[in-house]
N, C-alpha and C. Protein backbone atom coordinates (compact mmCIF):
# COMPACT_ATOMS: atom_id res chain seq x y z
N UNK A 1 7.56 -23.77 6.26
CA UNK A 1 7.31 -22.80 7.32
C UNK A 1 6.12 -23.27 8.13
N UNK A 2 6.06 -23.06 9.40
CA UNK A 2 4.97 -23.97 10.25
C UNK A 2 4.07 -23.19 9.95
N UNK A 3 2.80 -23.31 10.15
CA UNK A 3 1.55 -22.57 9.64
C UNK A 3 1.10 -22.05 10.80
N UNK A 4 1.56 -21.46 12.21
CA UNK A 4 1.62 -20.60 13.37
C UNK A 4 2.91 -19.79 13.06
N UNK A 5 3.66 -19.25 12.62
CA UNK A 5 4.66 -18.57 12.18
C UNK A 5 3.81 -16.92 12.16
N UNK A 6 3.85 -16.13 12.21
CA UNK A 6 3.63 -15.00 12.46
C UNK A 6 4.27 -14.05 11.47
N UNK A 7 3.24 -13.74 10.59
CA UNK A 7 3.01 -13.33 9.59
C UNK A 7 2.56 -11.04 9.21
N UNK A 8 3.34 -10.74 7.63
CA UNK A 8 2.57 -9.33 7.60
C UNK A 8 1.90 -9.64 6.69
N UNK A 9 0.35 -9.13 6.52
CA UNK A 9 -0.26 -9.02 5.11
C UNK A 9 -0.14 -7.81 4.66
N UNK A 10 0.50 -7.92 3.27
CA UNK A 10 0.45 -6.64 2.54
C UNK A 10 -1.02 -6.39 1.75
N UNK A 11 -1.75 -5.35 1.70
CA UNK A 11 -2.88 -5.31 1.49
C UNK A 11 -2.34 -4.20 0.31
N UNK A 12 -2.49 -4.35 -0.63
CA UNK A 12 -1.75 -3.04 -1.82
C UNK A 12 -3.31 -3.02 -2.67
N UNK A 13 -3.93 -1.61 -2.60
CA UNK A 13 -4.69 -0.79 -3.49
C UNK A 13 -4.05 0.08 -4.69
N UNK A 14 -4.06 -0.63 -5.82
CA UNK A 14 -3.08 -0.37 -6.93
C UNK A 14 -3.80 0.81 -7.51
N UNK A 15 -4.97 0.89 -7.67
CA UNK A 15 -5.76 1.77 -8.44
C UNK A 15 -5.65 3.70 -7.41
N UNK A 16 -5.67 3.00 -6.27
CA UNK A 16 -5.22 4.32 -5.58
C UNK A 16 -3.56 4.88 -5.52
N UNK A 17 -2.71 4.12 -5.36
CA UNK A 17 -1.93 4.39 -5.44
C UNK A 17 -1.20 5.06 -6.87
N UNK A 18 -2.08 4.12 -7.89
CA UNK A 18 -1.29 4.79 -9.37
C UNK A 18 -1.98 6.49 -9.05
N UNK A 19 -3.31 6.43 -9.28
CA UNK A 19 -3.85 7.78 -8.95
C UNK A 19 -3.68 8.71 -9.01
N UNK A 20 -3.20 8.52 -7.13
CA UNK A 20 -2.39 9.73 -6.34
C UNK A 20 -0.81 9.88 -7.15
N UNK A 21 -0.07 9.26 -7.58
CA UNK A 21 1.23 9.03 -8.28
C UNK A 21 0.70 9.66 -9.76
N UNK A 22 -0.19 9.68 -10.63
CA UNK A 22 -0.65 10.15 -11.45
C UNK A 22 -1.03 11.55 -11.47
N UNK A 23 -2.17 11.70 -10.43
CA UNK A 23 -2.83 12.87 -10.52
C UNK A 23 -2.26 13.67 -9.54
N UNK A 24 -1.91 14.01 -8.66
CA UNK A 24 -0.90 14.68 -7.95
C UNK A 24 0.47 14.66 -7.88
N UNK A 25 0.93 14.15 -7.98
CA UNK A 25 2.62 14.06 -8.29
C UNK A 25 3.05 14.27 -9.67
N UNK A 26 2.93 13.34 -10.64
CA UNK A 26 3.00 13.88 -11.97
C UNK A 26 2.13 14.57 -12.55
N UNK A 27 1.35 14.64 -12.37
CA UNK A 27 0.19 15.41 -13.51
C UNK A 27 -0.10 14.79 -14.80
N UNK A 28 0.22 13.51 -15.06
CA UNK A 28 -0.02 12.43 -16.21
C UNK A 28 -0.25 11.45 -15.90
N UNK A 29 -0.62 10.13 -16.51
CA UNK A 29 -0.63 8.49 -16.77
C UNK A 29 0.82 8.16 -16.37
N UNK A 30 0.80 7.61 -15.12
CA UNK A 30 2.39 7.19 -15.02
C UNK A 30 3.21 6.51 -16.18
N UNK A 31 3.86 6.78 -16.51
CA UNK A 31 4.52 5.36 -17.01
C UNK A 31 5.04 4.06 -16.56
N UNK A 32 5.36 2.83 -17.06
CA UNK A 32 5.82 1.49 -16.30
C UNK A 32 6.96 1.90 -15.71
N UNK A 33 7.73 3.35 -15.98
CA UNK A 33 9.62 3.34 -15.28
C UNK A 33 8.78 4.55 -14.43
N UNK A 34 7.83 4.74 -14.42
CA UNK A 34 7.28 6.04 -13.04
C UNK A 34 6.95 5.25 -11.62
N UNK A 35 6.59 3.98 -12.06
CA UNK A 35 5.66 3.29 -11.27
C UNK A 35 6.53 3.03 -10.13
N UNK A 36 5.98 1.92 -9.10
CA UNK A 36 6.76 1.86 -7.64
C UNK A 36 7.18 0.32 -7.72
N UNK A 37 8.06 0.09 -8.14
CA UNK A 37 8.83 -1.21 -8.18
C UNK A 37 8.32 -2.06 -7.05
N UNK A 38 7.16 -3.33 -7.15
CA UNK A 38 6.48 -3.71 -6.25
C UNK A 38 7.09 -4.78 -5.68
N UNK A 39 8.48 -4.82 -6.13
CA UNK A 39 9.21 -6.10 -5.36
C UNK A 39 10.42 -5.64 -4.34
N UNK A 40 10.72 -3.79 -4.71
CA UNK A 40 11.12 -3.53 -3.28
C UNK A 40 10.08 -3.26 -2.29
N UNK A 41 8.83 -3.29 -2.59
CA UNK A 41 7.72 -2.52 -1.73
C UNK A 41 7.49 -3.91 -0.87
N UNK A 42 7.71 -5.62 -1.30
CA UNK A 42 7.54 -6.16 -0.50
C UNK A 42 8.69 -6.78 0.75
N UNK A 43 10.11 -6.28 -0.49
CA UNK A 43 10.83 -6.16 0.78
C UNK A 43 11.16 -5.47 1.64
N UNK A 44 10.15 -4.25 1.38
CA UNK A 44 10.58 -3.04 2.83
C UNK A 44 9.55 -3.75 3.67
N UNK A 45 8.41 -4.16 3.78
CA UNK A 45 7.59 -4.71 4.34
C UNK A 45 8.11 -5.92 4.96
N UNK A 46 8.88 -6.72 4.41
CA UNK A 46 9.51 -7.59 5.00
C UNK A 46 10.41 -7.36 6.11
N UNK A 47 11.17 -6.64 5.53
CA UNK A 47 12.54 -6.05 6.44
C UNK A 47 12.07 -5.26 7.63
N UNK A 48 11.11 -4.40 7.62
CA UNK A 48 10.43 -3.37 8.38
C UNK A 48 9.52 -4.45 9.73
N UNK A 49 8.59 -5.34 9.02
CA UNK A 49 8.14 -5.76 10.29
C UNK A 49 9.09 -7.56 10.83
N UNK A 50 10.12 -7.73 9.96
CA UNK A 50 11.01 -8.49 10.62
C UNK A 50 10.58 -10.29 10.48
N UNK A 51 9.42 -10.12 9.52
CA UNK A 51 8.42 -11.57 8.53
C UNK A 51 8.38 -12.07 7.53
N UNK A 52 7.44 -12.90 7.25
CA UNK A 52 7.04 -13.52 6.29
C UNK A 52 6.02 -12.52 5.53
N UNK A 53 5.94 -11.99 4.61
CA UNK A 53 4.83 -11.35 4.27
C UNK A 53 3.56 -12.15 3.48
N UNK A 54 2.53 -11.94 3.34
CA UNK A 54 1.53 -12.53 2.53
C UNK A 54 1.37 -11.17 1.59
N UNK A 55 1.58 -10.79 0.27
CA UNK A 55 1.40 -9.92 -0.16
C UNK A 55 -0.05 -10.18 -1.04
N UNK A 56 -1.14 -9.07 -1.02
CA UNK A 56 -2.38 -9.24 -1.95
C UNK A 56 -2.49 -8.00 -2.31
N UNK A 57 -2.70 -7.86 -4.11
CA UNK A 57 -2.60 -6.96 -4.69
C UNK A 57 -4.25 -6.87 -5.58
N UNK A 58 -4.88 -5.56 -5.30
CA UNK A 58 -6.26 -6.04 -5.07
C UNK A 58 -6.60 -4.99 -6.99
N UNK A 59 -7.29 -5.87 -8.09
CA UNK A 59 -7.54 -5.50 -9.40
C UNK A 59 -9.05 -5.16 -9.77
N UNK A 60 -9.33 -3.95 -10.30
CA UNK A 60 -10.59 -3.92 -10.59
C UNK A 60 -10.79 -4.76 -12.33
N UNK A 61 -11.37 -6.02 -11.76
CA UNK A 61 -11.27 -6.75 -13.43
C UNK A 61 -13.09 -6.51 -13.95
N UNK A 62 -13.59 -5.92 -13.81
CA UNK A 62 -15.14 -5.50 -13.80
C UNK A 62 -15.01 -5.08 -15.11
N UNK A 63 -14.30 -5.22 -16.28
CA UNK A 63 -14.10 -4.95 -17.37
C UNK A 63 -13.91 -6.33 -18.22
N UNK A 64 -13.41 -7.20 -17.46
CA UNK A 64 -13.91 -8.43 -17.65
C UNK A 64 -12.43 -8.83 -18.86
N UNK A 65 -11.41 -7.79 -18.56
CA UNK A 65 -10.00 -8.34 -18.83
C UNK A 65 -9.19 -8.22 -17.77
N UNK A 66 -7.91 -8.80 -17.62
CA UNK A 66 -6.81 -8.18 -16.78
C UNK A 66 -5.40 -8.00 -17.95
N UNK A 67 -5.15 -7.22 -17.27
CA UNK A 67 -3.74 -6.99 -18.09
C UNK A 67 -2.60 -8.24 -17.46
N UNK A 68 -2.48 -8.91 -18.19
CA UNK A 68 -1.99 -10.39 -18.19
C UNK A 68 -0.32 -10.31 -17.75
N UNK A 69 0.46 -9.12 -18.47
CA UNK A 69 1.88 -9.34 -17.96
C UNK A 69 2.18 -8.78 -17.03
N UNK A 70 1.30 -7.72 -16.84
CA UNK A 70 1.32 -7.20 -14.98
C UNK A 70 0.98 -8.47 -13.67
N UNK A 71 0.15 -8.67 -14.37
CA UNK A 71 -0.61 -10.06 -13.40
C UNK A 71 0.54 -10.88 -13.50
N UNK A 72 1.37 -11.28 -13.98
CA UNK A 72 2.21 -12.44 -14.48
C UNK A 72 3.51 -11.86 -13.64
N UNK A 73 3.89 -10.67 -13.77
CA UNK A 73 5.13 -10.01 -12.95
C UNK A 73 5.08 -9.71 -11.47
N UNK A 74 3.55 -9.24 -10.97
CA UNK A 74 3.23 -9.47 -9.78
C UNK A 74 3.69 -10.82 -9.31
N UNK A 75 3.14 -12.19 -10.04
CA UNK A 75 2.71 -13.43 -9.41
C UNK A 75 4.34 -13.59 -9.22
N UNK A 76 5.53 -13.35 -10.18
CA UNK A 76 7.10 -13.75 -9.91
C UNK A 76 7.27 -13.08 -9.08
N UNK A 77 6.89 -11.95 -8.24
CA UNK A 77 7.55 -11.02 -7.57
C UNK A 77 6.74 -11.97 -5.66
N UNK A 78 6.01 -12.86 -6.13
CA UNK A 78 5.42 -13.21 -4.66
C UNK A 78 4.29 -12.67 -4.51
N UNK A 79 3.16 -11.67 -5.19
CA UNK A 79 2.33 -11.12 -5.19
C UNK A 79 1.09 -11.75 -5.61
N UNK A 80 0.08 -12.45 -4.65
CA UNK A 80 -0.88 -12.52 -5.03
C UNK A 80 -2.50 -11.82 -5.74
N UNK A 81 -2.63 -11.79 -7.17
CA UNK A 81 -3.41 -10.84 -7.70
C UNK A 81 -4.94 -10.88 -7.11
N UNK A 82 -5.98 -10.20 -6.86
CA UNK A 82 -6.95 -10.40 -6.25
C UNK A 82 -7.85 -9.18 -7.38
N UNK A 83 -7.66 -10.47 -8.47
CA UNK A 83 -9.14 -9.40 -9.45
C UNK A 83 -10.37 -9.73 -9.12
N UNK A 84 -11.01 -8.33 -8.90
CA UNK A 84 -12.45 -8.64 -8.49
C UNK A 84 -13.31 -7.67 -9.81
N UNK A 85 -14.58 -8.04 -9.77
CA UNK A 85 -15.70 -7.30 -10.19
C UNK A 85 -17.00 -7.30 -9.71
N UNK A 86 -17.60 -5.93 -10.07
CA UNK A 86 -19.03 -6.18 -9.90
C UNK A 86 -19.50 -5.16 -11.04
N UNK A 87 -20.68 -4.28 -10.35
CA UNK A 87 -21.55 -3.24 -10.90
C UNK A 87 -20.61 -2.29 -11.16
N UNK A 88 -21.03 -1.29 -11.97
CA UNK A 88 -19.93 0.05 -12.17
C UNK A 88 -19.91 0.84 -10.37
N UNK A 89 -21.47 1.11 -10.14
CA UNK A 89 -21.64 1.76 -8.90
C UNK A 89 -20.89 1.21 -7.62
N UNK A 90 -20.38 0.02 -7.73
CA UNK A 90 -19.34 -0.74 -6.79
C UNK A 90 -17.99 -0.69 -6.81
N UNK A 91 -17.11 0.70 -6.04
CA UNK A 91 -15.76 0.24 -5.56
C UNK A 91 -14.90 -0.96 -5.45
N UNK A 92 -14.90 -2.06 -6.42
CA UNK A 92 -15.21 -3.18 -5.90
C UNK A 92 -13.56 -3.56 -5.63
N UNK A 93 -12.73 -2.82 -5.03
CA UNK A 93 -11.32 -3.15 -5.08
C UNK A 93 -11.44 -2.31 -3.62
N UNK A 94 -12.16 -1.54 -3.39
CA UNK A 94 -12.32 -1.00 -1.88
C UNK A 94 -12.83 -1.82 -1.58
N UNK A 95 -14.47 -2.22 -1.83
CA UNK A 95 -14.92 -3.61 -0.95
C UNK A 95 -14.18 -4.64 -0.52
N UNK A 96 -13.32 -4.85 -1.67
CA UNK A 96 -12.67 -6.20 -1.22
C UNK A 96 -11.51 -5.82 -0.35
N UNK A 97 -11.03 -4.73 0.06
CA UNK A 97 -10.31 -4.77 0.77
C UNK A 97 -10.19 -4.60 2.05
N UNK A 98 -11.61 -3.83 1.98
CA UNK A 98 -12.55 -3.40 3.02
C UNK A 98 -13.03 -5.06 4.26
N UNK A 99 -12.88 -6.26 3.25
CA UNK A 99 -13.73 -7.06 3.61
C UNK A 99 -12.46 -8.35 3.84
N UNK A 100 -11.43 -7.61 3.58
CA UNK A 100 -10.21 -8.60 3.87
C UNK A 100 -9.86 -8.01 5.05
N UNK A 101 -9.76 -6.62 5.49
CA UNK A 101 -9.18 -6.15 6.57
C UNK A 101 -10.41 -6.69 7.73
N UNK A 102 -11.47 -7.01 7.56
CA UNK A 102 -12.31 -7.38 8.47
C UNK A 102 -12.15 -8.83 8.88
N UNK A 103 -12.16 -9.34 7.86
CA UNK A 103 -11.17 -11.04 7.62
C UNK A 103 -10.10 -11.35 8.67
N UNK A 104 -9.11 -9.92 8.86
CA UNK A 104 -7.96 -10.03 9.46
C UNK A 104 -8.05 -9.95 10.94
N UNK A 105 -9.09 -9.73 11.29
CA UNK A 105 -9.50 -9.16 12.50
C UNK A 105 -9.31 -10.63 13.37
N UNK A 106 -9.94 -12.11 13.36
CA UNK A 106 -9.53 -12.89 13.21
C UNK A 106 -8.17 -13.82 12.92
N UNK A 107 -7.77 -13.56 12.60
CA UNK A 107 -5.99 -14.12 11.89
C UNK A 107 -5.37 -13.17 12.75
N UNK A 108 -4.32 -14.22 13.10
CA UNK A 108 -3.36 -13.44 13.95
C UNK A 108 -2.40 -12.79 12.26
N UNK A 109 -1.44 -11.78 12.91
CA UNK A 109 -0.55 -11.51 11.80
C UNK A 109 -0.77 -9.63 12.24
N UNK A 110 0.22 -9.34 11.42
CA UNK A 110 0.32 -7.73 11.23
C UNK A 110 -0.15 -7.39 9.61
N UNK A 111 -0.28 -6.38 9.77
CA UNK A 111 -0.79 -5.25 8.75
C UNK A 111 -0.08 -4.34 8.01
N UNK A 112 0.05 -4.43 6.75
CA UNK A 112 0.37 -2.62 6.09
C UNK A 112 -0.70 -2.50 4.73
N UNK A 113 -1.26 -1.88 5.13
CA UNK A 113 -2.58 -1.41 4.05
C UNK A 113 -1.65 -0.26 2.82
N UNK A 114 -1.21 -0.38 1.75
CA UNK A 114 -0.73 0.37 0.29
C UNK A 114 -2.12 0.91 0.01
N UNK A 115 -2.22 2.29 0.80
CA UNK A 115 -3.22 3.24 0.22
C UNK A 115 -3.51 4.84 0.88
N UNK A 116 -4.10 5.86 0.18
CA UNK A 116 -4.18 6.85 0.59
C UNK A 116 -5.32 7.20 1.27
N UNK A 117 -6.44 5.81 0.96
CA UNK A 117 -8.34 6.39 1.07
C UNK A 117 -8.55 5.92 2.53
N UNK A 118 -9.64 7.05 2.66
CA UNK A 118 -10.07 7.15 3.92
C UNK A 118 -11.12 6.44 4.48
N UNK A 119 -11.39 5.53 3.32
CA UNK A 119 -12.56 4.70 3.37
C UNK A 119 -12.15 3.43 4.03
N UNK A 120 -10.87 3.05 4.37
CA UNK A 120 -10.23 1.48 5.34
C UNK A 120 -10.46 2.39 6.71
N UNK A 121 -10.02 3.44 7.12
CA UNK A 121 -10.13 3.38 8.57
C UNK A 121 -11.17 2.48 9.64
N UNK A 122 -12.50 2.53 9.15
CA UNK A 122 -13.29 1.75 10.03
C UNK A 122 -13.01 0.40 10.19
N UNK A 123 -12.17 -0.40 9.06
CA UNK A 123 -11.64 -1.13 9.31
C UNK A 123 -10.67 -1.82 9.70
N UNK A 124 -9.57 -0.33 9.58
CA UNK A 124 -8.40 -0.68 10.54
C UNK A 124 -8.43 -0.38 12.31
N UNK A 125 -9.21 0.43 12.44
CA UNK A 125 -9.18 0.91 13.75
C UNK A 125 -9.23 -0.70 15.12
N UNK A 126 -10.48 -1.56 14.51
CA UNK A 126 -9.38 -2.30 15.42
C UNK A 126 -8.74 -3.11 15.37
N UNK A 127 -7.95 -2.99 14.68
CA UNK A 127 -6.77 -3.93 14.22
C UNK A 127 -5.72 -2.91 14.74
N UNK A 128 -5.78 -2.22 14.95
CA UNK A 128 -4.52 -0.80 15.63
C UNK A 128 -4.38 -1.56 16.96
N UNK A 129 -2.86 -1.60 17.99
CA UNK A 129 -3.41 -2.00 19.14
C UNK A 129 -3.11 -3.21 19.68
N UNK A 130 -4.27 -4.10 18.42
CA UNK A 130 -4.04 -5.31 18.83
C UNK A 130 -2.53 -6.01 18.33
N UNK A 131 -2.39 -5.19 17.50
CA UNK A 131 -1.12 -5.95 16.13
C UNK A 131 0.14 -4.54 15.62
N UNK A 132 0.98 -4.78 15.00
CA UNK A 132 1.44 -3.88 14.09
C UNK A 132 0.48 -3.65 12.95
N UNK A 133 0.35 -2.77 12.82
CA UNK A 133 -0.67 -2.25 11.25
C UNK A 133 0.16 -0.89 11.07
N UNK A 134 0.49 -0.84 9.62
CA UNK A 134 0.99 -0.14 8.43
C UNK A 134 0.03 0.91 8.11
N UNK A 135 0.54 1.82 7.20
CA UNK A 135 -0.42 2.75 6.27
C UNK A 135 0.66 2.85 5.15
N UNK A 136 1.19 2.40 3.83
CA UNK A 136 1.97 2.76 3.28
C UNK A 136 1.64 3.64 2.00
N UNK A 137 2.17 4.27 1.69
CA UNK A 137 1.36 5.67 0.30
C UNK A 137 2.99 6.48 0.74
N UNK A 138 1.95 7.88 -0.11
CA UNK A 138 2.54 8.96 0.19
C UNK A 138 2.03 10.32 1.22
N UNK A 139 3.10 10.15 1.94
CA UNK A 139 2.83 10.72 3.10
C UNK A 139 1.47 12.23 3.40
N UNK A 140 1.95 12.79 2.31
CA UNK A 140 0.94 14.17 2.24
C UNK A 140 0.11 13.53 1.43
N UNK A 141 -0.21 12.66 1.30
CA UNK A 141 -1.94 12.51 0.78
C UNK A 141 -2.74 11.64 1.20
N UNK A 142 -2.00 10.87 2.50
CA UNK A 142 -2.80 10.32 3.54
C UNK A 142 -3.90 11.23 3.74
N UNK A 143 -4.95 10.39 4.00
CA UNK A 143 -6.29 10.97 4.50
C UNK A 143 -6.05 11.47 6.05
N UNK A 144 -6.52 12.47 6.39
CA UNK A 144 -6.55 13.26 7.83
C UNK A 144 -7.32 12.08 8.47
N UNK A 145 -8.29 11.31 8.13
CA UNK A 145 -9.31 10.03 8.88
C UNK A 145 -8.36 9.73 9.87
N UNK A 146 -7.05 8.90 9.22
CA UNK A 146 -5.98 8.48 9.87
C UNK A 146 -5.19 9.13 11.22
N UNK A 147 -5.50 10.20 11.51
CA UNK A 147 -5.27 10.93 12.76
C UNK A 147 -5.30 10.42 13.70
N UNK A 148 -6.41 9.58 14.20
CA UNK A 148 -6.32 9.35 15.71
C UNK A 148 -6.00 8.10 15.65
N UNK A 149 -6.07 6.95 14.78
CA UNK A 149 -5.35 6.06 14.41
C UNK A 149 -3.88 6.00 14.27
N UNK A 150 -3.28 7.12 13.90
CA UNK A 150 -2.01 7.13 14.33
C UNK A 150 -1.40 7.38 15.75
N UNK A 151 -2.25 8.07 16.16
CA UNK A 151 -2.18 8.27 17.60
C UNK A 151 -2.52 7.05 18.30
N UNK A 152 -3.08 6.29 17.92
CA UNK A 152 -3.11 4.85 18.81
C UNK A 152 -2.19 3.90 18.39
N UNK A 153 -1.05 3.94 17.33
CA UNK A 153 -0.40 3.19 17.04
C UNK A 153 -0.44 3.25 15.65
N UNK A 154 -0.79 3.56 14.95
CA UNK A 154 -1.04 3.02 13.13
C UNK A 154 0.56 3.97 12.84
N UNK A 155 1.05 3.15 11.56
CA UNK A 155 2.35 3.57 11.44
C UNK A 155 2.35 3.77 10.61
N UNK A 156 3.07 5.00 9.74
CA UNK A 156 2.91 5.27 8.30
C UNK A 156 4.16 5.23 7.61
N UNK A 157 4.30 4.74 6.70
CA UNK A 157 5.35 4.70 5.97
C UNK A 157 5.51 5.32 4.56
N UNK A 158 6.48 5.87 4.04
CA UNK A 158 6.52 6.72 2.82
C UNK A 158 6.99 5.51 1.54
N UNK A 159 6.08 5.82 0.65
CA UNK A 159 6.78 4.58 -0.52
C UNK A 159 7.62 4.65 -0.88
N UNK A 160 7.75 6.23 -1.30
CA UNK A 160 9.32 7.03 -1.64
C UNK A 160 10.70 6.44 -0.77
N UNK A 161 10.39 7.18 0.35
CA UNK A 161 11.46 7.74 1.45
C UNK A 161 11.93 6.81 1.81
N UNK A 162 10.75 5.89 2.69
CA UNK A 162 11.20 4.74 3.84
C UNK A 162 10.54 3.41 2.48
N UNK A 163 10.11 3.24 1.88
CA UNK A 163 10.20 1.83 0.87
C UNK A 163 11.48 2.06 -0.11
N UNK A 164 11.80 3.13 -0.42
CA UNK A 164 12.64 3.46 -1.96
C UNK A 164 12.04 2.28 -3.17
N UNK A 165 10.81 2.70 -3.40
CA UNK A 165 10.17 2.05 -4.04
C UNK A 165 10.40 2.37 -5.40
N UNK A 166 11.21 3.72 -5.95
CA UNK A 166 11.11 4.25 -7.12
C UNK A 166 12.70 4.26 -7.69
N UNK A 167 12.35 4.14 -9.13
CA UNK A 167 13.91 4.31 -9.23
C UNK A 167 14.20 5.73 -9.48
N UNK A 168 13.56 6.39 -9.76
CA UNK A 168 13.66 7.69 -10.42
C UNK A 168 13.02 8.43 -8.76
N UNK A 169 14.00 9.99 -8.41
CA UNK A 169 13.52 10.72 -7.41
C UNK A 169 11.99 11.82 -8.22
N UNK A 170 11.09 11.52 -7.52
CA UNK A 170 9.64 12.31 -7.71
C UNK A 170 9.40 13.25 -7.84
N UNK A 171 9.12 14.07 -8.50
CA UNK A 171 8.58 15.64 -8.21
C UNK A 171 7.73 16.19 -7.05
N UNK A 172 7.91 15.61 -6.13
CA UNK A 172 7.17 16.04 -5.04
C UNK A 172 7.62 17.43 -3.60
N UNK A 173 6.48 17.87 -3.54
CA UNK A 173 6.76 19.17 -2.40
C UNK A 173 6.48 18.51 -1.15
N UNK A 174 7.54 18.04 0.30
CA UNK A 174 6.97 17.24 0.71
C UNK A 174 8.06 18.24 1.89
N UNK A 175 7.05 18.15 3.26
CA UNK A 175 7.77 18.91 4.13
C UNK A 175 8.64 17.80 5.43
N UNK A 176 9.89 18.22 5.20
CA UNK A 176 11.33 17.08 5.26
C UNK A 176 11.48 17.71 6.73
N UNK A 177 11.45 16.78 7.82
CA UNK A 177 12.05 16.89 8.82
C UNK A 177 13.34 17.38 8.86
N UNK A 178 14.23 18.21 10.07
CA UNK A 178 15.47 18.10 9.89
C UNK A 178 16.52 17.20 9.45
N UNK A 179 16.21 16.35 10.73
CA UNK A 179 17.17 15.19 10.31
C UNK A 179 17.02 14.85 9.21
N UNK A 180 16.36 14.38 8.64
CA UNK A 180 16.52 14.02 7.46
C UNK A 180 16.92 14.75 6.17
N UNK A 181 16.86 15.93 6.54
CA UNK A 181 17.08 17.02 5.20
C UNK A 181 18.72 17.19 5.14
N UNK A 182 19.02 16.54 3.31
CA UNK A 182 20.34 16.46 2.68
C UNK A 182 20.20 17.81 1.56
N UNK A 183 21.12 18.71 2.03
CA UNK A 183 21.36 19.68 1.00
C UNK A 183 21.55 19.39 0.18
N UNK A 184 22.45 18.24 -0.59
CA UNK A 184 22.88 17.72 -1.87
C UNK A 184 22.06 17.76 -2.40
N UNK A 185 21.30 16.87 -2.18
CA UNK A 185 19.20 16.57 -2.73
C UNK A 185 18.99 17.88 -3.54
N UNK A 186 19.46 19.00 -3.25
CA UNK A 186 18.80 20.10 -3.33
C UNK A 186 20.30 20.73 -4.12
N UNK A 187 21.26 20.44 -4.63
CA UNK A 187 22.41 21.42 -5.11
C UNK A 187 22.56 20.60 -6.60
C-alpha cells in the first residue's frame, strides 16, 4: 500500500468502554461473551469511512502486567496494543490518547475515537472540519462536551446499532428514532 494512501485511525479506550458496558448497561464485570467483538468494530470502521484503518487499542499496564491472550487476540484481529504506565494519580490511557489525537493533528487521515469521556474533546475539536472524525461508544452516555462538536461535523456512531459489535442484544433503554423502530425487537 503506498504510504500517501489515506487512512482511519481507530483510537479505542478499552477501560472506558468496558466501564460504561459494565456499570451502566449491565450492572456487573462484563463477561468475555458481553464484550464488543473488536474485529467487527474494526470492520465497521473500515466499511463506514471507505479505508485502510490503523487500529490502536490504548492499556493501562501501570500494574506492570498485561493480560497476554487479550493482547495476543487484539494483535490477530489487526489491533495494535498501546500499554502504557505511570503514577496511580495519572490517567495514563487518557494521556496517551489525549497525546495521540494531538499527534494526529499533523498526519493526514480520519478519525474515530472508541469512547464516552469528555476529556478528548479539546483534542478533537480541531481535528473536526479538517477531516472525518468519529465518536464511537454508546450513544446515551456520550458526554454532552460533544455538542457543539457535533454540530461542526463530529459523527457519532453506536457500537451496538451502527457497529453490531455484540453478539448478544443489550439491556439497554435507548430512545429509537422512528425509522428505525422494529416492533418485533419488542414482541
Amino acid at each position: 500500500m503506498p504510504g500517501d494512501a489515506r487512512r482511519t485511525y481507530l483510537l479505542v479506550d478499552g477501560e472506558n468502554i468496558d466501564a460504561t458496558l459494565g456499570g451502566n448497561i449491565l450492572n456487573q464485570r462484563p463477561a468475555p461473551e458481553d464484550r464488543p467483538r473488536w474485529d467487527r468494530v474494526r470492520g465497521f470502521v473500515e466499511e463506514v469511512y471507505g479505508q485502510p484503518v490503523t487500529a490502536l487499542f490504548f492499556v493501562n499496564a501501570s500494574s506492570g502486567t498485561l493480560p497476554m491472550p487479550f493482547m495476543q487476540a487484539l494483535m490477530a484481529m489487526d489491533y495494535t496494543p498501546v500499554p502504557l504506565s505511570g503514577p496511580p494519580e495519572v490517567k495514563v490511557v487518557d494521556a496517551g490518547i489525549q497525546r495521540t489525537l494531538e499527534a494526529l493533528v499533523d498526519h493526514p487521515g480520519d478519525v474515530i475515537l472508541a469512547s464516552h469521556d469528555a476529556d478528548f474533546a479539546p483534542q478533537l475539536a480541531p481535528l473536526v472540519g479538517e477531516r472525518r472524525v468519529g465518536l464511537l461508544g454508546f450513544r446515551e452516555f456520550m458526554s454532552n462536551q460533544y455538542t457543539e462538536l457535533v454540530a461542526a461535523g463530529l459523527e457519532v456512531f453506536d457500537l451496538e446499532h451502527d457497529a453490531h459489535s455484540f453478539t448478544n442484544r443489550l439491556p439497554r433503554l435507548r430512545i429509537i428514532p422512528l425509522e428505525e423502530f422494529d416492533p418485533a425487537a419488542f414482541l
